[in-house]
N, C-alpha and C. Protein backbone atom coordinates (compact mmCIF):
# COMPACT_ATOMS: atom_id res chain seq x y z
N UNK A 1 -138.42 47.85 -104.66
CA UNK A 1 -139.09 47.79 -103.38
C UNK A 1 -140.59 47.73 -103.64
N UNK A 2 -141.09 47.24 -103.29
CA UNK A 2 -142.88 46.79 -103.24
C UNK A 2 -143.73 47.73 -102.49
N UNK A 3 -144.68 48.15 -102.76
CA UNK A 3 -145.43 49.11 -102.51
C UNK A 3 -145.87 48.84 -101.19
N UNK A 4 -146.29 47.69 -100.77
CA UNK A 4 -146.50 47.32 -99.65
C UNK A 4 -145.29 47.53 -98.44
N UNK A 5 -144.12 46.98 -99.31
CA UNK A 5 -142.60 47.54 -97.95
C UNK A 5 -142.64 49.19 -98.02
N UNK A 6 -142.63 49.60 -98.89
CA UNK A 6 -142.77 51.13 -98.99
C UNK A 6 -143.52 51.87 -97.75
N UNK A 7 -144.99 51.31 -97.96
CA UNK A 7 -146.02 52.18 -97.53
C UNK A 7 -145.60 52.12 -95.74
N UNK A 8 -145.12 50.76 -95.47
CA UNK A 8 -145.07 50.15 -94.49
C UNK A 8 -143.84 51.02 -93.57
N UNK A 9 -142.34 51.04 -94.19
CA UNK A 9 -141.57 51.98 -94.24
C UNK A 9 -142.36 53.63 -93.74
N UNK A 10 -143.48 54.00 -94.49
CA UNK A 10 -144.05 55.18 -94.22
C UNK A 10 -144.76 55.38 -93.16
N UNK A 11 -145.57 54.74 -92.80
CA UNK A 11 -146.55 54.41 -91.74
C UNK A 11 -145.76 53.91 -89.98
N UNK A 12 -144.87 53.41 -90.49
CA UNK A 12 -144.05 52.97 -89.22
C UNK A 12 -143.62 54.42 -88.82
N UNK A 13 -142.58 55.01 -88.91
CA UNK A 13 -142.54 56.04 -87.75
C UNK A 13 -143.86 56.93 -87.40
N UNK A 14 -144.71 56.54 -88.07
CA UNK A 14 -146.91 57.72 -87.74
C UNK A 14 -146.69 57.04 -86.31
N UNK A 15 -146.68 55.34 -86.41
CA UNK A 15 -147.32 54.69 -85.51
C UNK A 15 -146.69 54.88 -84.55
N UNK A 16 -144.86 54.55 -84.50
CA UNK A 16 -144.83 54.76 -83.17
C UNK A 16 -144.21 56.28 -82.08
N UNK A 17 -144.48 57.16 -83.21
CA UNK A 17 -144.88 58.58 -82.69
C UNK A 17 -146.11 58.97 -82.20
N UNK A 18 -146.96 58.44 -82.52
CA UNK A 18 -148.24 58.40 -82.27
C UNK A 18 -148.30 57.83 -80.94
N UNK A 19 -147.96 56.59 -80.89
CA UNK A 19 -147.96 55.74 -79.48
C UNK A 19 -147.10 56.38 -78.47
N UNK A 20 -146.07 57.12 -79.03
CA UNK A 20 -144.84 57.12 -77.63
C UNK A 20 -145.77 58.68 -77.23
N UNK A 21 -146.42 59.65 -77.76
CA UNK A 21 -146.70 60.79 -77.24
C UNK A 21 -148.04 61.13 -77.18
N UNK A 22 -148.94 61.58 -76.26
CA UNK A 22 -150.45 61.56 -76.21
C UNK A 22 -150.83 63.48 -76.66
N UNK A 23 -151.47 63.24 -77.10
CA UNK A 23 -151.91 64.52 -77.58
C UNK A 23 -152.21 65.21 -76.28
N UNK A 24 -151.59 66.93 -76.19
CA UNK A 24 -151.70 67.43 -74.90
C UNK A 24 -152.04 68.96 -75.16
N UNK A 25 -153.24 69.13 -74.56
CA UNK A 25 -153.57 70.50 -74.32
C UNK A 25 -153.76 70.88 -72.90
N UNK A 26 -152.48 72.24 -72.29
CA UNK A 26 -152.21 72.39 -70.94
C UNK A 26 -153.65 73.12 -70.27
N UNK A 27 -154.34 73.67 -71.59
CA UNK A 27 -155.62 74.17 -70.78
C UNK A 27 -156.45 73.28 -70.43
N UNK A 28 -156.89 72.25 -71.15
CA UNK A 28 -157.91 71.12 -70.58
C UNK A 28 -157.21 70.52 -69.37
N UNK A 29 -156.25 69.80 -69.66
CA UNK A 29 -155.53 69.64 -68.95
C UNK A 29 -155.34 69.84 -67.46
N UNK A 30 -154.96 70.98 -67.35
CA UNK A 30 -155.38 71.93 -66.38
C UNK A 30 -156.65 72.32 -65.74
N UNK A 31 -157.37 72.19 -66.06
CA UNK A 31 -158.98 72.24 -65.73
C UNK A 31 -158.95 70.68 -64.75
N UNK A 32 -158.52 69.94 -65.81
CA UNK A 32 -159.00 68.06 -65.59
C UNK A 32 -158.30 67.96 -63.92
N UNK A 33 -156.91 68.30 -64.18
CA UNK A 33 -156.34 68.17 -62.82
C UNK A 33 -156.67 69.07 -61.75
N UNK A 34 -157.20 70.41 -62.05
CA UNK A 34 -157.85 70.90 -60.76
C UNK A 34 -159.29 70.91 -60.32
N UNK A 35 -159.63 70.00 -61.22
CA UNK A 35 -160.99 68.98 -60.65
C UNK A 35 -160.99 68.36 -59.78
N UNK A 36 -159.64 67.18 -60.67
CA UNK A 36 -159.53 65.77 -59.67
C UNK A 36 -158.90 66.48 -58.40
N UNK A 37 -158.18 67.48 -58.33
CA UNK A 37 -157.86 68.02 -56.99
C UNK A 37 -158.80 68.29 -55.98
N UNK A 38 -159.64 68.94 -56.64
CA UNK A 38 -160.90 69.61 -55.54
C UNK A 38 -161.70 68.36 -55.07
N UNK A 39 -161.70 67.29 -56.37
CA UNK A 39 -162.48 66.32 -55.46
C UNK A 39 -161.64 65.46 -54.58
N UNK A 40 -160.65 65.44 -54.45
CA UNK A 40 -159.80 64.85 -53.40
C UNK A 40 -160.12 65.72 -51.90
N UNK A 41 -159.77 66.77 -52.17
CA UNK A 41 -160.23 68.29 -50.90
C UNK A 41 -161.81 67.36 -50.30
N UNK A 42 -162.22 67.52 -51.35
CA UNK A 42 -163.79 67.23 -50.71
C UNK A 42 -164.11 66.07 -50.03
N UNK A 43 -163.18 64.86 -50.13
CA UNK A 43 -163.06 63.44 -50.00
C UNK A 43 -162.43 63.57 -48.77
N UNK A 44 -161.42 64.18 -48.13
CA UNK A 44 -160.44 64.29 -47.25
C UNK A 44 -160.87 65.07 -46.06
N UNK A 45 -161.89 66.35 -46.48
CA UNK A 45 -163.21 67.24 -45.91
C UNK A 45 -163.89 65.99 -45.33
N UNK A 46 -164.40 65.71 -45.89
CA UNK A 46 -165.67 64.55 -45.42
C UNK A 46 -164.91 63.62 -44.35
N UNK A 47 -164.06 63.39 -44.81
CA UNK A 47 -163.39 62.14 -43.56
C UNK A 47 -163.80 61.34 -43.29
N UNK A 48 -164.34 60.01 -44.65
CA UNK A 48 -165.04 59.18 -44.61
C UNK A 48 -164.45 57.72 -45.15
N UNK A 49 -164.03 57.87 -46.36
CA UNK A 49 -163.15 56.84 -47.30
C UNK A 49 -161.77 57.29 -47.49
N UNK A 50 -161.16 56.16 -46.53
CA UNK A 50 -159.84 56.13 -45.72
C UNK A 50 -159.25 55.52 -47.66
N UNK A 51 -159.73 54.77 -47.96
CA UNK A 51 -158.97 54.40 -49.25
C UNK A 51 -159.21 54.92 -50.23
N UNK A 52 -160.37 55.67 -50.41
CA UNK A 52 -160.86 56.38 -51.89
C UNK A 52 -159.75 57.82 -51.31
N UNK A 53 -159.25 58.36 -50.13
CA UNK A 53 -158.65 59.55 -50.71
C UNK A 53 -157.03 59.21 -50.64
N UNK A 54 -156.55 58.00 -50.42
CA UNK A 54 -154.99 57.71 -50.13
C UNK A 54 -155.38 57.30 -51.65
N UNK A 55 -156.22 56.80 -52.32
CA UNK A 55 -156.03 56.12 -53.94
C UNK A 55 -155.19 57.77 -54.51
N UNK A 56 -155.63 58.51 -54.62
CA UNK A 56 -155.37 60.17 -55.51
C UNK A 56 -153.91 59.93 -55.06
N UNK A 57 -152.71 59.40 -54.33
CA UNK A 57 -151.31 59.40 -53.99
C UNK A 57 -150.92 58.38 -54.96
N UNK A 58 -150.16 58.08 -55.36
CA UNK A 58 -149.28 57.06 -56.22
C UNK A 58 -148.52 56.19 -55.11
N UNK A 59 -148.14 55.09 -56.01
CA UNK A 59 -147.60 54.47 -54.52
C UNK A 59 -146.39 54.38 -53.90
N UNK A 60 -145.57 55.34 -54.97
CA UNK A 60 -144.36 55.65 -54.52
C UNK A 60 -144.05 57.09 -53.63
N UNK A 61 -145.46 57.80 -53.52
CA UNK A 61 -145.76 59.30 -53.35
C UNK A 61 -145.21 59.19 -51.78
N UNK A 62 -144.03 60.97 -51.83
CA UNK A 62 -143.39 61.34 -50.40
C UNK A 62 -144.39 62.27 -49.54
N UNK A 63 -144.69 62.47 -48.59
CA UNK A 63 -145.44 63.42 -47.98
C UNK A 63 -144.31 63.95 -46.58
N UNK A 64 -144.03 65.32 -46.59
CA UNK A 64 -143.48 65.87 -46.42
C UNK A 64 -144.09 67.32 -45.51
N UNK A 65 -144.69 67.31 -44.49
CA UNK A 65 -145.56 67.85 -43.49
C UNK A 65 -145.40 68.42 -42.62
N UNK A 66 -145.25 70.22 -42.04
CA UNK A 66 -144.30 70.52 -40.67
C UNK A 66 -144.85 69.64 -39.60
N UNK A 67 -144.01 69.52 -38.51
CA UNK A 67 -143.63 68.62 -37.33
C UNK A 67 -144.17 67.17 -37.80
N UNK A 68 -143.88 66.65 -38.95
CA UNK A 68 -144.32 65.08 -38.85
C UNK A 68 -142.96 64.72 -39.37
N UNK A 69 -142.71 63.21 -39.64
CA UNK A 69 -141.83 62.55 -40.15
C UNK A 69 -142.06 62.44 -42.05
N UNK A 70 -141.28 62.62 -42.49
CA UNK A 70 -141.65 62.30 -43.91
C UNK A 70 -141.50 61.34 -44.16
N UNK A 71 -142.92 61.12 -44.52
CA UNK A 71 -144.06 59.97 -45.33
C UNK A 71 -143.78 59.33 -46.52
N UNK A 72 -143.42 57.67 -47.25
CA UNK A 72 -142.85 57.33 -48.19
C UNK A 72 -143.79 55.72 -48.21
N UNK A 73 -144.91 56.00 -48.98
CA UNK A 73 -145.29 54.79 -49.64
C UNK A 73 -146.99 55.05 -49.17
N UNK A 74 -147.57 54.08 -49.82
CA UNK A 74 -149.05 54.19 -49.42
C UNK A 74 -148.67 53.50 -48.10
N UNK A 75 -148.33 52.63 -47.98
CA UNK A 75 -148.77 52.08 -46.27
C UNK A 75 -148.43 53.05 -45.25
N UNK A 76 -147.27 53.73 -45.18
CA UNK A 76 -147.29 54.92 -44.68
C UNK A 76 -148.70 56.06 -44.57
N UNK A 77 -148.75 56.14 -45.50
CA UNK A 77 -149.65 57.58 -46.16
C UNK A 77 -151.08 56.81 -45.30
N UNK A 78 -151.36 55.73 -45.88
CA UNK A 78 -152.47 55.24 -45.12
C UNK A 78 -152.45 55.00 -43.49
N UNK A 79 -151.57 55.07 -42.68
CA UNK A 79 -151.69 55.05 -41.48
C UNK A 79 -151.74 56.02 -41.26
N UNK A 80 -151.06 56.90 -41.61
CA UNK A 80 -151.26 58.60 -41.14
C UNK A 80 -152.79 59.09 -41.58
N UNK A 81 -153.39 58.77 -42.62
CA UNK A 81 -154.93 59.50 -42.89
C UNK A 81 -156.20 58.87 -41.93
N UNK A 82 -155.31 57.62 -41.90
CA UNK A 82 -156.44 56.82 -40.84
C UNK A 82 -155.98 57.59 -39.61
N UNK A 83 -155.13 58.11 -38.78
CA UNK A 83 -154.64 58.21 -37.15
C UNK A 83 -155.34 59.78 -37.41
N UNK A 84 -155.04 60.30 -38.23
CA UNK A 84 -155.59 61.98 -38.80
C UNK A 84 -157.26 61.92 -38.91
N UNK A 85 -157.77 60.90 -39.25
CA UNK A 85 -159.33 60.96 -39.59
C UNK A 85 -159.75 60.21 -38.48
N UNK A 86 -158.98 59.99 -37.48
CA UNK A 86 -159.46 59.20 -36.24
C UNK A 86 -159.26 60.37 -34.91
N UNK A 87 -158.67 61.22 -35.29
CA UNK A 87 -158.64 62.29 -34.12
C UNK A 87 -159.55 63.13 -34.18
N UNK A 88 -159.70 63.43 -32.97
CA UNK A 88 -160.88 64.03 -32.70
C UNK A 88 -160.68 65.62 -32.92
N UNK A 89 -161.74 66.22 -33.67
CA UNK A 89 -161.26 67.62 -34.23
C UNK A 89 -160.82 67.66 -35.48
N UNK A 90 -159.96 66.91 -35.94
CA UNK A 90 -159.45 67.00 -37.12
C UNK A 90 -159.90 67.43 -38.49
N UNK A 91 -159.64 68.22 -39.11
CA UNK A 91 -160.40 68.97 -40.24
C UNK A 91 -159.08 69.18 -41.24
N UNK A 92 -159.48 69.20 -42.47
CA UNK A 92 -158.37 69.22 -43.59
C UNK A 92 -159.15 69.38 -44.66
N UNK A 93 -158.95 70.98 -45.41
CA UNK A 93 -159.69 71.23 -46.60
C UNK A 93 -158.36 72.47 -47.87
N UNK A 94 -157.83 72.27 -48.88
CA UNK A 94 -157.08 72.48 -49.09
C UNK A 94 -157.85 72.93 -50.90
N UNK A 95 -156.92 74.16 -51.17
CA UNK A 95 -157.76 74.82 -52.82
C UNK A 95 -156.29 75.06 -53.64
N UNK A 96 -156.07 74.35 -54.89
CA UNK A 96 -154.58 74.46 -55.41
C UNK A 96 -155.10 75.22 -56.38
N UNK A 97 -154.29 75.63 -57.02
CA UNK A 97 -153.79 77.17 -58.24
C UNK A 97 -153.35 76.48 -59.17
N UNK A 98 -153.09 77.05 -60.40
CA UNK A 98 -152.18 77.12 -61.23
C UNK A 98 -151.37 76.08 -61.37
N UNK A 99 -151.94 75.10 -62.39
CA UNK A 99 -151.20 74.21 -62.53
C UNK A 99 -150.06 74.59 -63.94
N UNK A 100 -148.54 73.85 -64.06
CA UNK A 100 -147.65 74.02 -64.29
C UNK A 100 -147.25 73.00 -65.17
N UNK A 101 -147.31 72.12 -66.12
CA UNK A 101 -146.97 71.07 -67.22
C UNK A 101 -145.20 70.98 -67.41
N UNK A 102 -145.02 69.87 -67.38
CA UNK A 102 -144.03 69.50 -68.17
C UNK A 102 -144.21 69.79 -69.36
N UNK A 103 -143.04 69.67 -70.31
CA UNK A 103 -143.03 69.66 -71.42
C UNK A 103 -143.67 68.54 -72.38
N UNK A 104 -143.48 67.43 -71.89
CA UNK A 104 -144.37 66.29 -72.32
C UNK A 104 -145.40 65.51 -71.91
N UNK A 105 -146.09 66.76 -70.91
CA UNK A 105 -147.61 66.70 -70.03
C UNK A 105 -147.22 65.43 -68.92
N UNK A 106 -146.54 65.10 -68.72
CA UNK A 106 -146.46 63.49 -67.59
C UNK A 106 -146.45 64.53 -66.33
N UNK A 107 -146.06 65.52 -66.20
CA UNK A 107 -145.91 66.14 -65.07
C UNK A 107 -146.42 66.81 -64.65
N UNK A 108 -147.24 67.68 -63.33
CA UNK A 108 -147.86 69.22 -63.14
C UNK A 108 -146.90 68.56 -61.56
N UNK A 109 -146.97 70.38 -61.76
CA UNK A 109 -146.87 71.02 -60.05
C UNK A 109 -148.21 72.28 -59.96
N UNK A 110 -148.47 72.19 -58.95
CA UNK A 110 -149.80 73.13 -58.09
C UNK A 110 -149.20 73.61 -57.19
N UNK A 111 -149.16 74.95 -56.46
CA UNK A 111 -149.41 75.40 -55.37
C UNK A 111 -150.75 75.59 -54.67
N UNK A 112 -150.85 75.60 -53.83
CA UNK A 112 -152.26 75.81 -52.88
C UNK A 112 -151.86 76.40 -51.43
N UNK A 113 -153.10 76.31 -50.70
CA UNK A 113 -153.60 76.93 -49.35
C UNK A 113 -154.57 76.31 -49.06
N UNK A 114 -153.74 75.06 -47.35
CA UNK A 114 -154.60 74.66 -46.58
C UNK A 114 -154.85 75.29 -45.65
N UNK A 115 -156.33 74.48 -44.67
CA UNK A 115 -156.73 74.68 -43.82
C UNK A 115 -156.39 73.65 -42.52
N UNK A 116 -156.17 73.67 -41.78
CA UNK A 116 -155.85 72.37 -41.04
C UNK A 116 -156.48 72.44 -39.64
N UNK A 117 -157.54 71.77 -39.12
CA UNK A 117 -158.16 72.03 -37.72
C UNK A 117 -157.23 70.80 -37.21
N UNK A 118 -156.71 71.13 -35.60
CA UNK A 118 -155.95 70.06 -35.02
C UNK A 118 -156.41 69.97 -33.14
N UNK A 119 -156.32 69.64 -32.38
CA UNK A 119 -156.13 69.89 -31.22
C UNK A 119 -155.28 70.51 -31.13
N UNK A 120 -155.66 71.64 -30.40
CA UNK A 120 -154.34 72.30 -29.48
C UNK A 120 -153.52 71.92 -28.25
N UNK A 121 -152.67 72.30 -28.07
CA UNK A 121 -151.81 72.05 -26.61
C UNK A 121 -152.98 71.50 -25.48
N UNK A 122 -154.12 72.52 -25.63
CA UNK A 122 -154.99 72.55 -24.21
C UNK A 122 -156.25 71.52 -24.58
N UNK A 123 -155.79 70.89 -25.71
CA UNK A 123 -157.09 70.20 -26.18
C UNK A 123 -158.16 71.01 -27.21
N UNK A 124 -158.27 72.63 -26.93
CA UNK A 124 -159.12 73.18 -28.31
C UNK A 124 -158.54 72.94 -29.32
N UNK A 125 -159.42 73.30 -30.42
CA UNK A 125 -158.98 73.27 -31.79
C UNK A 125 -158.11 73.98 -32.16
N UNK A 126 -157.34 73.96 -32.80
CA UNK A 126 -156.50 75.39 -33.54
C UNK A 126 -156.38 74.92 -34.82
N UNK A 127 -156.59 75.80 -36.11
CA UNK A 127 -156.63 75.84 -37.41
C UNK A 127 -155.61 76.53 -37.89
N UNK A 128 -154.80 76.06 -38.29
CA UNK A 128 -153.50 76.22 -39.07
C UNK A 128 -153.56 76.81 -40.66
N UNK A 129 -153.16 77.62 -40.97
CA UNK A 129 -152.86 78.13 -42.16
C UNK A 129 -151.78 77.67 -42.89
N UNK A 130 -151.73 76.59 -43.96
CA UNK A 130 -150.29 76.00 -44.48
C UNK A 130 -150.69 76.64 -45.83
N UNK A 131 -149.39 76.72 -46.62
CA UNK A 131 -149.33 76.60 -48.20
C UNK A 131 -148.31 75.30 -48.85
N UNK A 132 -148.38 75.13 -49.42
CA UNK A 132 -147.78 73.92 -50.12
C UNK A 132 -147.94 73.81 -51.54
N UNK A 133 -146.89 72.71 -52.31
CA UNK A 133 -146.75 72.83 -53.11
C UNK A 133 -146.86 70.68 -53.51
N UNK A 134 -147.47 70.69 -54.52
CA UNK A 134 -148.16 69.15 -55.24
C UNK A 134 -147.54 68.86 -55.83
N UNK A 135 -146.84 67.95 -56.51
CA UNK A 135 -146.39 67.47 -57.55
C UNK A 135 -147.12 66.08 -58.27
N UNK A 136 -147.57 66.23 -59.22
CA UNK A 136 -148.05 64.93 -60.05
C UNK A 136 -148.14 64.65 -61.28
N UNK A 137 -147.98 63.04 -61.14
CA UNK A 137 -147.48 62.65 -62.56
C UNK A 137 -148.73 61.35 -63.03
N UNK A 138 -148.50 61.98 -64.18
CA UNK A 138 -149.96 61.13 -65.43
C UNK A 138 -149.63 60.03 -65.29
N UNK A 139 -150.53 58.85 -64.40
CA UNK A 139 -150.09 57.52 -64.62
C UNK A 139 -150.38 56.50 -65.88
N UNK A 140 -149.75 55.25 -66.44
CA UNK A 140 -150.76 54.75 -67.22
C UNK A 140 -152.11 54.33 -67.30
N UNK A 141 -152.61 54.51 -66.39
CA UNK A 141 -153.75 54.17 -66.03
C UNK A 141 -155.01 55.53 -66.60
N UNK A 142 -153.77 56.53 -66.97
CA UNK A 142 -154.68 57.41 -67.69
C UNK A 142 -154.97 58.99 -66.50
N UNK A 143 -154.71 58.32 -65.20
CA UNK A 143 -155.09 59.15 -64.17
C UNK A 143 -154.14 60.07 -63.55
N UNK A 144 -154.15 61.64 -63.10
CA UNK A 144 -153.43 62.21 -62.54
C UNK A 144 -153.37 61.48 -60.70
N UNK A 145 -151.90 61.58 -60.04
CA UNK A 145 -151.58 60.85 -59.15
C UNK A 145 -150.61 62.32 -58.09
N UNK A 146 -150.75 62.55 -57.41
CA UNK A 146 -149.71 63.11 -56.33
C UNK A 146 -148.59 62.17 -56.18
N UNK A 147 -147.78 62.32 -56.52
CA UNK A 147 -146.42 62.02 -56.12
C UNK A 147 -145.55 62.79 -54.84
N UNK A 148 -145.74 63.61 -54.98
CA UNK A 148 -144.91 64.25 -53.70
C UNK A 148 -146.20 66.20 -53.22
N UNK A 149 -145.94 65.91 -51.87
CA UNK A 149 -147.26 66.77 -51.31
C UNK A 149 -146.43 67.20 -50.11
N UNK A 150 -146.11 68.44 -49.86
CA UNK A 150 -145.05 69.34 -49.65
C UNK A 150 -145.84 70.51 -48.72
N UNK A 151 -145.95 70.84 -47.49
CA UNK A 151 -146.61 72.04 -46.62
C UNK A 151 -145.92 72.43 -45.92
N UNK A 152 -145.64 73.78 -45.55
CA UNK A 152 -145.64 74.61 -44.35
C UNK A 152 -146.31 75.57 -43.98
N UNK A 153 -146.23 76.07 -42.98
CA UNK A 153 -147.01 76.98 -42.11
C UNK A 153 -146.73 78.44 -43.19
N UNK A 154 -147.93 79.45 -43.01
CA UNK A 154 -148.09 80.52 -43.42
C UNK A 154 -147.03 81.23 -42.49
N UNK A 155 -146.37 82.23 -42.73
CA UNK A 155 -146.11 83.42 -41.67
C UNK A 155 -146.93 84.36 -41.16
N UNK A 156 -146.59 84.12 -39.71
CA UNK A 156 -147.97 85.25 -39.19
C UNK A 156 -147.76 86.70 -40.05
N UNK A 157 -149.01 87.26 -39.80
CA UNK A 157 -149.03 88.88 -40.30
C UNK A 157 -147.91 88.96 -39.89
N UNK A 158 -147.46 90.36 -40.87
CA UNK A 158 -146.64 91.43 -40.34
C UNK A 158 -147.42 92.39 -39.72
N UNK A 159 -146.72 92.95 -38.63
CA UNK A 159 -146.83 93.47 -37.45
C UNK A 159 -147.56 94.81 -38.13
N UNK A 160 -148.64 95.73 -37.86
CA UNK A 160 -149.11 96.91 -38.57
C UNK A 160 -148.24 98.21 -37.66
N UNK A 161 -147.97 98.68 -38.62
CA UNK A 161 -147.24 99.90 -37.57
C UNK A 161 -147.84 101.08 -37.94
């Protein structure tokens, strides 16, 4: 066998172990994605760029929301942020936790706690307390993506006795 088939033999499984798995540390990691989170919060706060904050969804991403219909695709997702950033009152500012890795980093889940200003019944505002739970996956593009975005309502206090 020739030194050259040899070496070649050796080097072939480096390469495509190397390629099939990206080097992953859950602490950076983790930092990176609850960045890109907060700056989504802040993008969605502002209520300005209808497409810079539906981009942070993937385009297969479910949204799943008390009293709405669940949400399946960007064209979806984008009519709802536009009808949401077109009502009057509307406020949406949201802070996620603890992010959670797959085993082969493609994945996190977050929990968080939104804020939600809406019209009320009578026309005032009322601000809603939701928690929810994120799911997202590392696209090739290098970028963390929401895939599925999951809320319900807080429970009121318990009663003080």
């Amino acid at each position: 066998m020739s030194i050259l088939r040899c070496l070649a033999l050796m080097v072939l499984p480096f390469l495509v172990f190397s390629c099939s798995q990206r080097d992953f540390d859950s602490v950076a990691e983790g930092q990176k994605l609850l960045r890109r989170d907060a700056e989504w919060a802040d993008l969605a706060t502002a209520g300005k760029d209808i497409e810079k904050i539906v981009s942070y969804w993937s385009d297969d991403a479910v949204l799943i929301f008390p009293g709405q219909p669940v949400l399946e695709g960007k064209a979806a997702i984008r009519a709802y942020v536009t009808a949401s950033l077109n009502t009057p009152g509307f406020k949406i500012h949201w802070v996620s936790q603890k992010p959670v890795f797959s085993s082969d980093g493609k994945f996190a889940y977050m929990r968080g706690t939104d804020e939600l200003t809406v019209p009320g019944t009578n026309g005032t505002p009322m601000t809603l307390h939701l928690r929810g739970i994120s799911l997202w996956r590392f696209d090739p593009d290098g970028q963390w993506r929401c895939v599925v975005d999951i809320s319900n309502e807080e429970p009121p206090p318990a009663p003080k006795s």
